[in-house]
Protein backbone atom coordinates (compact mmCIF):
# COMPACT_ATOMS: atom_id res chain seq x y z
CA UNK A 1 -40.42 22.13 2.57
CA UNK A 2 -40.08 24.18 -0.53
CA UNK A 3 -39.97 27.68 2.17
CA UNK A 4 -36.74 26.24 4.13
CA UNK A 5 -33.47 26.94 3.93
CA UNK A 6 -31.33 25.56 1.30
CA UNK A 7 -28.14 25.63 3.16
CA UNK A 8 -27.14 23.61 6.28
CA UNK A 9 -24.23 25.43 8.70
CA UNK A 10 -22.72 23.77 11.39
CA UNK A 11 -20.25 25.68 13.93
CA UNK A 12 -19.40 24.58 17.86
CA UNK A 13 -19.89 27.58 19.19
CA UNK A 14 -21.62 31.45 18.97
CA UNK A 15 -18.30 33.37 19.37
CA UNK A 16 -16.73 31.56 15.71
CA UNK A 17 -20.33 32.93 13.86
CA UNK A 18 -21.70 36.11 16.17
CA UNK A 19 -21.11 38.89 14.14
CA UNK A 20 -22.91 36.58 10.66
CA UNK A 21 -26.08 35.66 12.63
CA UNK A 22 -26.96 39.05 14.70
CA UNK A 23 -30.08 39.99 12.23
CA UNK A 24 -30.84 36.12 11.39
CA UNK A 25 -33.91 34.79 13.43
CA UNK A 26 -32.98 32.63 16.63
CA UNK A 27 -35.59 29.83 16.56
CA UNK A 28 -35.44 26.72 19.18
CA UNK A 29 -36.41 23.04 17.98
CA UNK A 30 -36.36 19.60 19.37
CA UNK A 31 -34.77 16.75 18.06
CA UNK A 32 -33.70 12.99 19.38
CA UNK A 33 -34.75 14.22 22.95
CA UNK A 34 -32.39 17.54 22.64
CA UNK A 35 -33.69 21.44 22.57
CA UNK A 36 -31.27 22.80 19.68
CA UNK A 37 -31.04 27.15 18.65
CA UNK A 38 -31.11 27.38 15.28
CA UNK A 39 -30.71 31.01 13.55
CA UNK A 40 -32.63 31.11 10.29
CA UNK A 41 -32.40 33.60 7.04
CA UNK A 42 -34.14 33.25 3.65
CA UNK A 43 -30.85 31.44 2.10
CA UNK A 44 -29.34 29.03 5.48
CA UNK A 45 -30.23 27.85 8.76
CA UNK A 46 -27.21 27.87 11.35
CA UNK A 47 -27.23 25.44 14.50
CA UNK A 48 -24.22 25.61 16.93
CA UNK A 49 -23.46 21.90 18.36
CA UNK A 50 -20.87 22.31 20.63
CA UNK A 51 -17.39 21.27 20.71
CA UNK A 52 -16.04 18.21 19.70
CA UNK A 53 -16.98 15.21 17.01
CA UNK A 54 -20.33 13.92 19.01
CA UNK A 55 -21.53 16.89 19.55
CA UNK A 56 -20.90 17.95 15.95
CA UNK A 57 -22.71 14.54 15.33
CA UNK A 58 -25.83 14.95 16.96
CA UNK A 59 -26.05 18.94 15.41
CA UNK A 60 -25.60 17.73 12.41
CA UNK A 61 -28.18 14.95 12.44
CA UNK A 62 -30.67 17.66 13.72
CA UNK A 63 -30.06 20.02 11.42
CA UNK A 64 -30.39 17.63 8.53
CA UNK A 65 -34.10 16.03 9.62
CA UNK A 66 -35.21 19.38 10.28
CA UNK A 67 -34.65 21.38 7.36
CA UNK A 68 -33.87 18.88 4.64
CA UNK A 69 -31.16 21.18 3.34
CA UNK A 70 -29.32 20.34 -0.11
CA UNK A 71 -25.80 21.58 1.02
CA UNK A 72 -24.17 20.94 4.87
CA UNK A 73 -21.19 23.50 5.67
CA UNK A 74 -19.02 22.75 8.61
CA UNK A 75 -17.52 26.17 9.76
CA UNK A 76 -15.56 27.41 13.34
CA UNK A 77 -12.06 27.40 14.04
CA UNK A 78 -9.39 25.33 13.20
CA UNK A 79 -5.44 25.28 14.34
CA UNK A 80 -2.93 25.42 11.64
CA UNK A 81 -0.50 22.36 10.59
CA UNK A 82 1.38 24.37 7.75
CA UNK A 83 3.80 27.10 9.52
CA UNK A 84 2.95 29.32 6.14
CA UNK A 85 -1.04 29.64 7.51
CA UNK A 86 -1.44 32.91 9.74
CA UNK A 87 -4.45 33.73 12.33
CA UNK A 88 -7.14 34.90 9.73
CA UNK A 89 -6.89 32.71 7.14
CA UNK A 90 -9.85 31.53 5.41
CA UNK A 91 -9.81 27.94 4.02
CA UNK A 92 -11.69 25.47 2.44
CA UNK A 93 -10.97 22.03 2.55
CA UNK A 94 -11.11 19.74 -0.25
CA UNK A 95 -10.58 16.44 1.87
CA UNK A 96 -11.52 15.63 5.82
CA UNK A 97 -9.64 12.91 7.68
CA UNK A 98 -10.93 11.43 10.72
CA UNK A 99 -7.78 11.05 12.97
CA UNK A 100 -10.09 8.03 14.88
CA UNK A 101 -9.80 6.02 12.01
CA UNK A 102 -8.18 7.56 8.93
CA UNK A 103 -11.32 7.73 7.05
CA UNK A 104 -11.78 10.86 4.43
CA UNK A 105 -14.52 12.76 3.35
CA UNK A 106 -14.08 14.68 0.05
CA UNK A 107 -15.74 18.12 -0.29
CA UNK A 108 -17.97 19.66 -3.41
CA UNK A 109 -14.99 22.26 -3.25
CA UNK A 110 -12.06 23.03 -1.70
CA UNK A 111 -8.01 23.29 -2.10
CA UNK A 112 -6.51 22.08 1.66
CA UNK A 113 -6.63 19.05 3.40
CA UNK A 114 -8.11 18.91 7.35
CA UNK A 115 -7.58 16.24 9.58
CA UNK A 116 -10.42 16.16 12.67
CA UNK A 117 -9.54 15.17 16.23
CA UNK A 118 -11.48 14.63 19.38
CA UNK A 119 -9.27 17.05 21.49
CA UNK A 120 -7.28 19.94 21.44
CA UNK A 121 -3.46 19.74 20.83
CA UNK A 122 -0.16 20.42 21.57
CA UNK A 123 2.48 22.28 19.30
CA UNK A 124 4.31 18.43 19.22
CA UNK A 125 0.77 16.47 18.34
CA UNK A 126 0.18 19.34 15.17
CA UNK A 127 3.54 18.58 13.87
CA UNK A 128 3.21 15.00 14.20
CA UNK A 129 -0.56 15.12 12.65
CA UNK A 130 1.35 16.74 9.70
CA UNK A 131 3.41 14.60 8.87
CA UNK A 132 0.87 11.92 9.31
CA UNK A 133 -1.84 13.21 7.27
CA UNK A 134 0.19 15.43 4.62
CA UNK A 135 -2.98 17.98 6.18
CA UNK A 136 -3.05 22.19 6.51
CA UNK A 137 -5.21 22.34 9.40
CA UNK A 138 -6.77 20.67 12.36
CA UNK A 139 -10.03 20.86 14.03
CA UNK A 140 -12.62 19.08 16.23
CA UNK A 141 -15.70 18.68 14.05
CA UNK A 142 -15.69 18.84 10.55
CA UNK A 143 -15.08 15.07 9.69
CA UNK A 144 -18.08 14.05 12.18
CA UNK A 145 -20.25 16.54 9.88
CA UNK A 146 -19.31 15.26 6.39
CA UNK A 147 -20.71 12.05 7.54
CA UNK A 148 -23.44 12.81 8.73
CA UNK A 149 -23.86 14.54 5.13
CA UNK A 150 -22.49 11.61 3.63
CA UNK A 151 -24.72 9.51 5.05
CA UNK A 152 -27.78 10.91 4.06
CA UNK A 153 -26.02 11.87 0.47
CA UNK A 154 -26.14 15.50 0.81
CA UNK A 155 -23.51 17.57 -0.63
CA UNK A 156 -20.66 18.87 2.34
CA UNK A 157 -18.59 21.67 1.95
CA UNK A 158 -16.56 23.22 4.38
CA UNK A 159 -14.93 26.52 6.08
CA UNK A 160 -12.25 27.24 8.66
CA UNK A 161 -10.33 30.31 9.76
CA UNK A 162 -7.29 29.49 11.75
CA UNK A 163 -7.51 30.39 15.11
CA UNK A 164 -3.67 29.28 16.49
CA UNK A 165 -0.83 28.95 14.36
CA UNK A 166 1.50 25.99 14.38
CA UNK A 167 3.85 26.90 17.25
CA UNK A 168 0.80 28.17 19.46
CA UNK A 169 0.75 26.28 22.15
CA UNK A 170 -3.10 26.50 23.52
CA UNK A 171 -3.57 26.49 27.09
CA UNK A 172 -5.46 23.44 28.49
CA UNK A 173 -8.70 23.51 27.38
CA UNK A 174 -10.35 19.96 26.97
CA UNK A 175 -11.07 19.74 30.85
CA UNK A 176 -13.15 22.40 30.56
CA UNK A 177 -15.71 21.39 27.48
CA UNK A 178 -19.15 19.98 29.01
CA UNK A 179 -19.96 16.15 27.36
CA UNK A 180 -22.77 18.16 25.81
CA UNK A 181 -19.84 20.14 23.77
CA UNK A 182 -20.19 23.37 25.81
CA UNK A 183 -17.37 25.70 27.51
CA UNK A 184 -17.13 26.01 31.08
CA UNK A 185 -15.72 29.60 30.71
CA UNK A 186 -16.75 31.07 34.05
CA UNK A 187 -14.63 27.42 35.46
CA UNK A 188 -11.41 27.74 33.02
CA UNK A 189 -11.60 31.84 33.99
CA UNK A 190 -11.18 30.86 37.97
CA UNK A 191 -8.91 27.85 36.90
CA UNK A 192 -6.76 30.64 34.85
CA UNK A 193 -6.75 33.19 37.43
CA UNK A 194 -4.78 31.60 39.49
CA UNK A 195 -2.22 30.68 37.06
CA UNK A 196 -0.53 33.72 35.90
CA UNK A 197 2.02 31.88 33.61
CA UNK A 198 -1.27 30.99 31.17
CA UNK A 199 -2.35 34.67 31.32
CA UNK A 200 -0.44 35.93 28.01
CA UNK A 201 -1.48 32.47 26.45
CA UNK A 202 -5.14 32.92 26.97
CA UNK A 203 -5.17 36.85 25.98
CA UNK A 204 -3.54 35.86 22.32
CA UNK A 205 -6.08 32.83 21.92
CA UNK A 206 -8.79 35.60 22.96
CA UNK A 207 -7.22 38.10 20.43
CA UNK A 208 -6.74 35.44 17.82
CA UNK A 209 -10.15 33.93 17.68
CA UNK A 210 -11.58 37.45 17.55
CA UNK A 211 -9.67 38.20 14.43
CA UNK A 212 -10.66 34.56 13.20
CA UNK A 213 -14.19 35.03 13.51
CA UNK A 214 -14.05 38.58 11.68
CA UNK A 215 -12.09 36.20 8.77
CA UNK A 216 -14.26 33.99 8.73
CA UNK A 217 -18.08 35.95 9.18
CA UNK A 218 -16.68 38.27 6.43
CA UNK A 219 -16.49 35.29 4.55
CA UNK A 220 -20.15 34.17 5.12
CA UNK A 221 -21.40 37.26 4.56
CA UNK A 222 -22.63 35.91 1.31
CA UNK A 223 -25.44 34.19 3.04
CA UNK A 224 -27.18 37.84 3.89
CA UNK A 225 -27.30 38.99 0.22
CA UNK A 226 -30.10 38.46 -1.13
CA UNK A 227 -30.42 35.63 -3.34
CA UNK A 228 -30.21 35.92 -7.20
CA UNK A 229 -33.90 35.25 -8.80
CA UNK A 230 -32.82 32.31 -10.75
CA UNK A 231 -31.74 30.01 -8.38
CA UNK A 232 -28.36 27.79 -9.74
CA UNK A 233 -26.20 25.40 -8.32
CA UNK A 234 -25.80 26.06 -4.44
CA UNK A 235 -22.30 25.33 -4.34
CA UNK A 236 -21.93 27.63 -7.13
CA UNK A 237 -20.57 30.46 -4.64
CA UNK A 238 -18.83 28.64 -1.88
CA UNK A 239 -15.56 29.11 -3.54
CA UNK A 240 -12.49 30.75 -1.62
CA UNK A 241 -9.72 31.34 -3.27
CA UNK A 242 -7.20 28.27 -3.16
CA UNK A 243 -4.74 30.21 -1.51
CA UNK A 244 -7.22 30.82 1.48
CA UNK A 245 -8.43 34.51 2.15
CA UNK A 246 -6.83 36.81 4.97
């Protein structure tokens, strides 16, 4: 156990880490019945769970009984609450809320507040999860992967680039994610097609979520240094700024 990988990542999906993991080692493992890819450097081990709080669940779980990391990191996409947060922004959260329930998670470090939901949503639901949760930024897994790290007492720490501003208004999207947490994009392509009113939509998600995972891969770039020869604290250099990083 001593030879694995310190540091536990969690995204949904490829596109929000692709250009981070192109040199790290794609290795497939079993776990609970499921085949999961992992990619694998000397310093973390990276699964993608698919979209959504279940399957950020059942990623998380694997991740954590398989490598026996020290540190979990929830990382992807998330859609901004505060009107001041721009596509690119790097944050790290300091507290999770599960929309479900209202439950928190506090982070090792962190500055903004995220609030988790199990869908995506509309201009109208951001505002109102604002003002609910006094929260920055919304996404779909993070509070399902603090606790899992909760509940096996492993530090969590988390990292989102915003992907859609406040008054972006995403096309609709939920129909088209698999219960297994994957896209249908060859479906929501045909189903878009034939809409031309969601065409300008879809190209500025495209365009944003490109720029988001440049923000946010730049970001984890850390991970493909190599390592200092006295080993510290891991949390030591998961430290954005606290006002985020564009």
């Amino acid at each position: 156990m001593s030879n694995q990988p310190k540091i536990a990542i969690v995204a949904a999906l490829e596109r929000e880490v692709r250009p981070l993991i192109k040199q790290w080692k794609p290795v497939e493992r079993e776990f609970d019945g499921r085949k999961y890819k992992f990619f694998e450097n000397g310093r973390a081990v990276l699964v993608c769970g698919g979209i959504g709080p279940e399957a950020a669940r059942r990623a998380t779980e694997a991740i954590i009984n398989l490598y026996a990391p020290v540190l979990v990191q929830s990382v992807g996409f998330a859609g901004a609450l505060d009107s001041t947060l721009k596509v690119g922004t790097v944050l790290a959260p300091v507290c999770v809320i599960d929309a479900k329930d209202g439950s928190r998670v506090e982070a090792a470090v962190g500055h903004w507040v995220l609030v988790s939901v199990d869908q995506p949503v509309s201009v109208q639901q951001k505002a109102k999860l604002a003002d609910t949760y006094w929260a920055h930024a919304v996404d779909m897994e993070a509070a399902a992967v603090a606790r899992g790290a909760q509940a096996h007492d492993i530090t969590f720490v988390g990292l989102k680039a915003i992907s859609d501003e406040a008054d972006f208004e995403m096309p609709p999207l939920s129909q088209f994610v698999t219960g297994a947490g994957q896209f249908r994009s060859a479906a929501f392509a045909g189903f878009v097609a034939l809409r031309p009113w969601l065409w300008f939509r879809v190209f500025r998600l495209a365009q944003n979520s490109d720029k988001a995972a440049v923000a946010l891969c730049a970001w984890l770039e850390q991970y493909n240094q190599e390592p200092e020869e006295e080993e510290g604290n891991p949390e030591s250099d998961l430290r954005p700024s606290a006002g985020g990083r564009n």
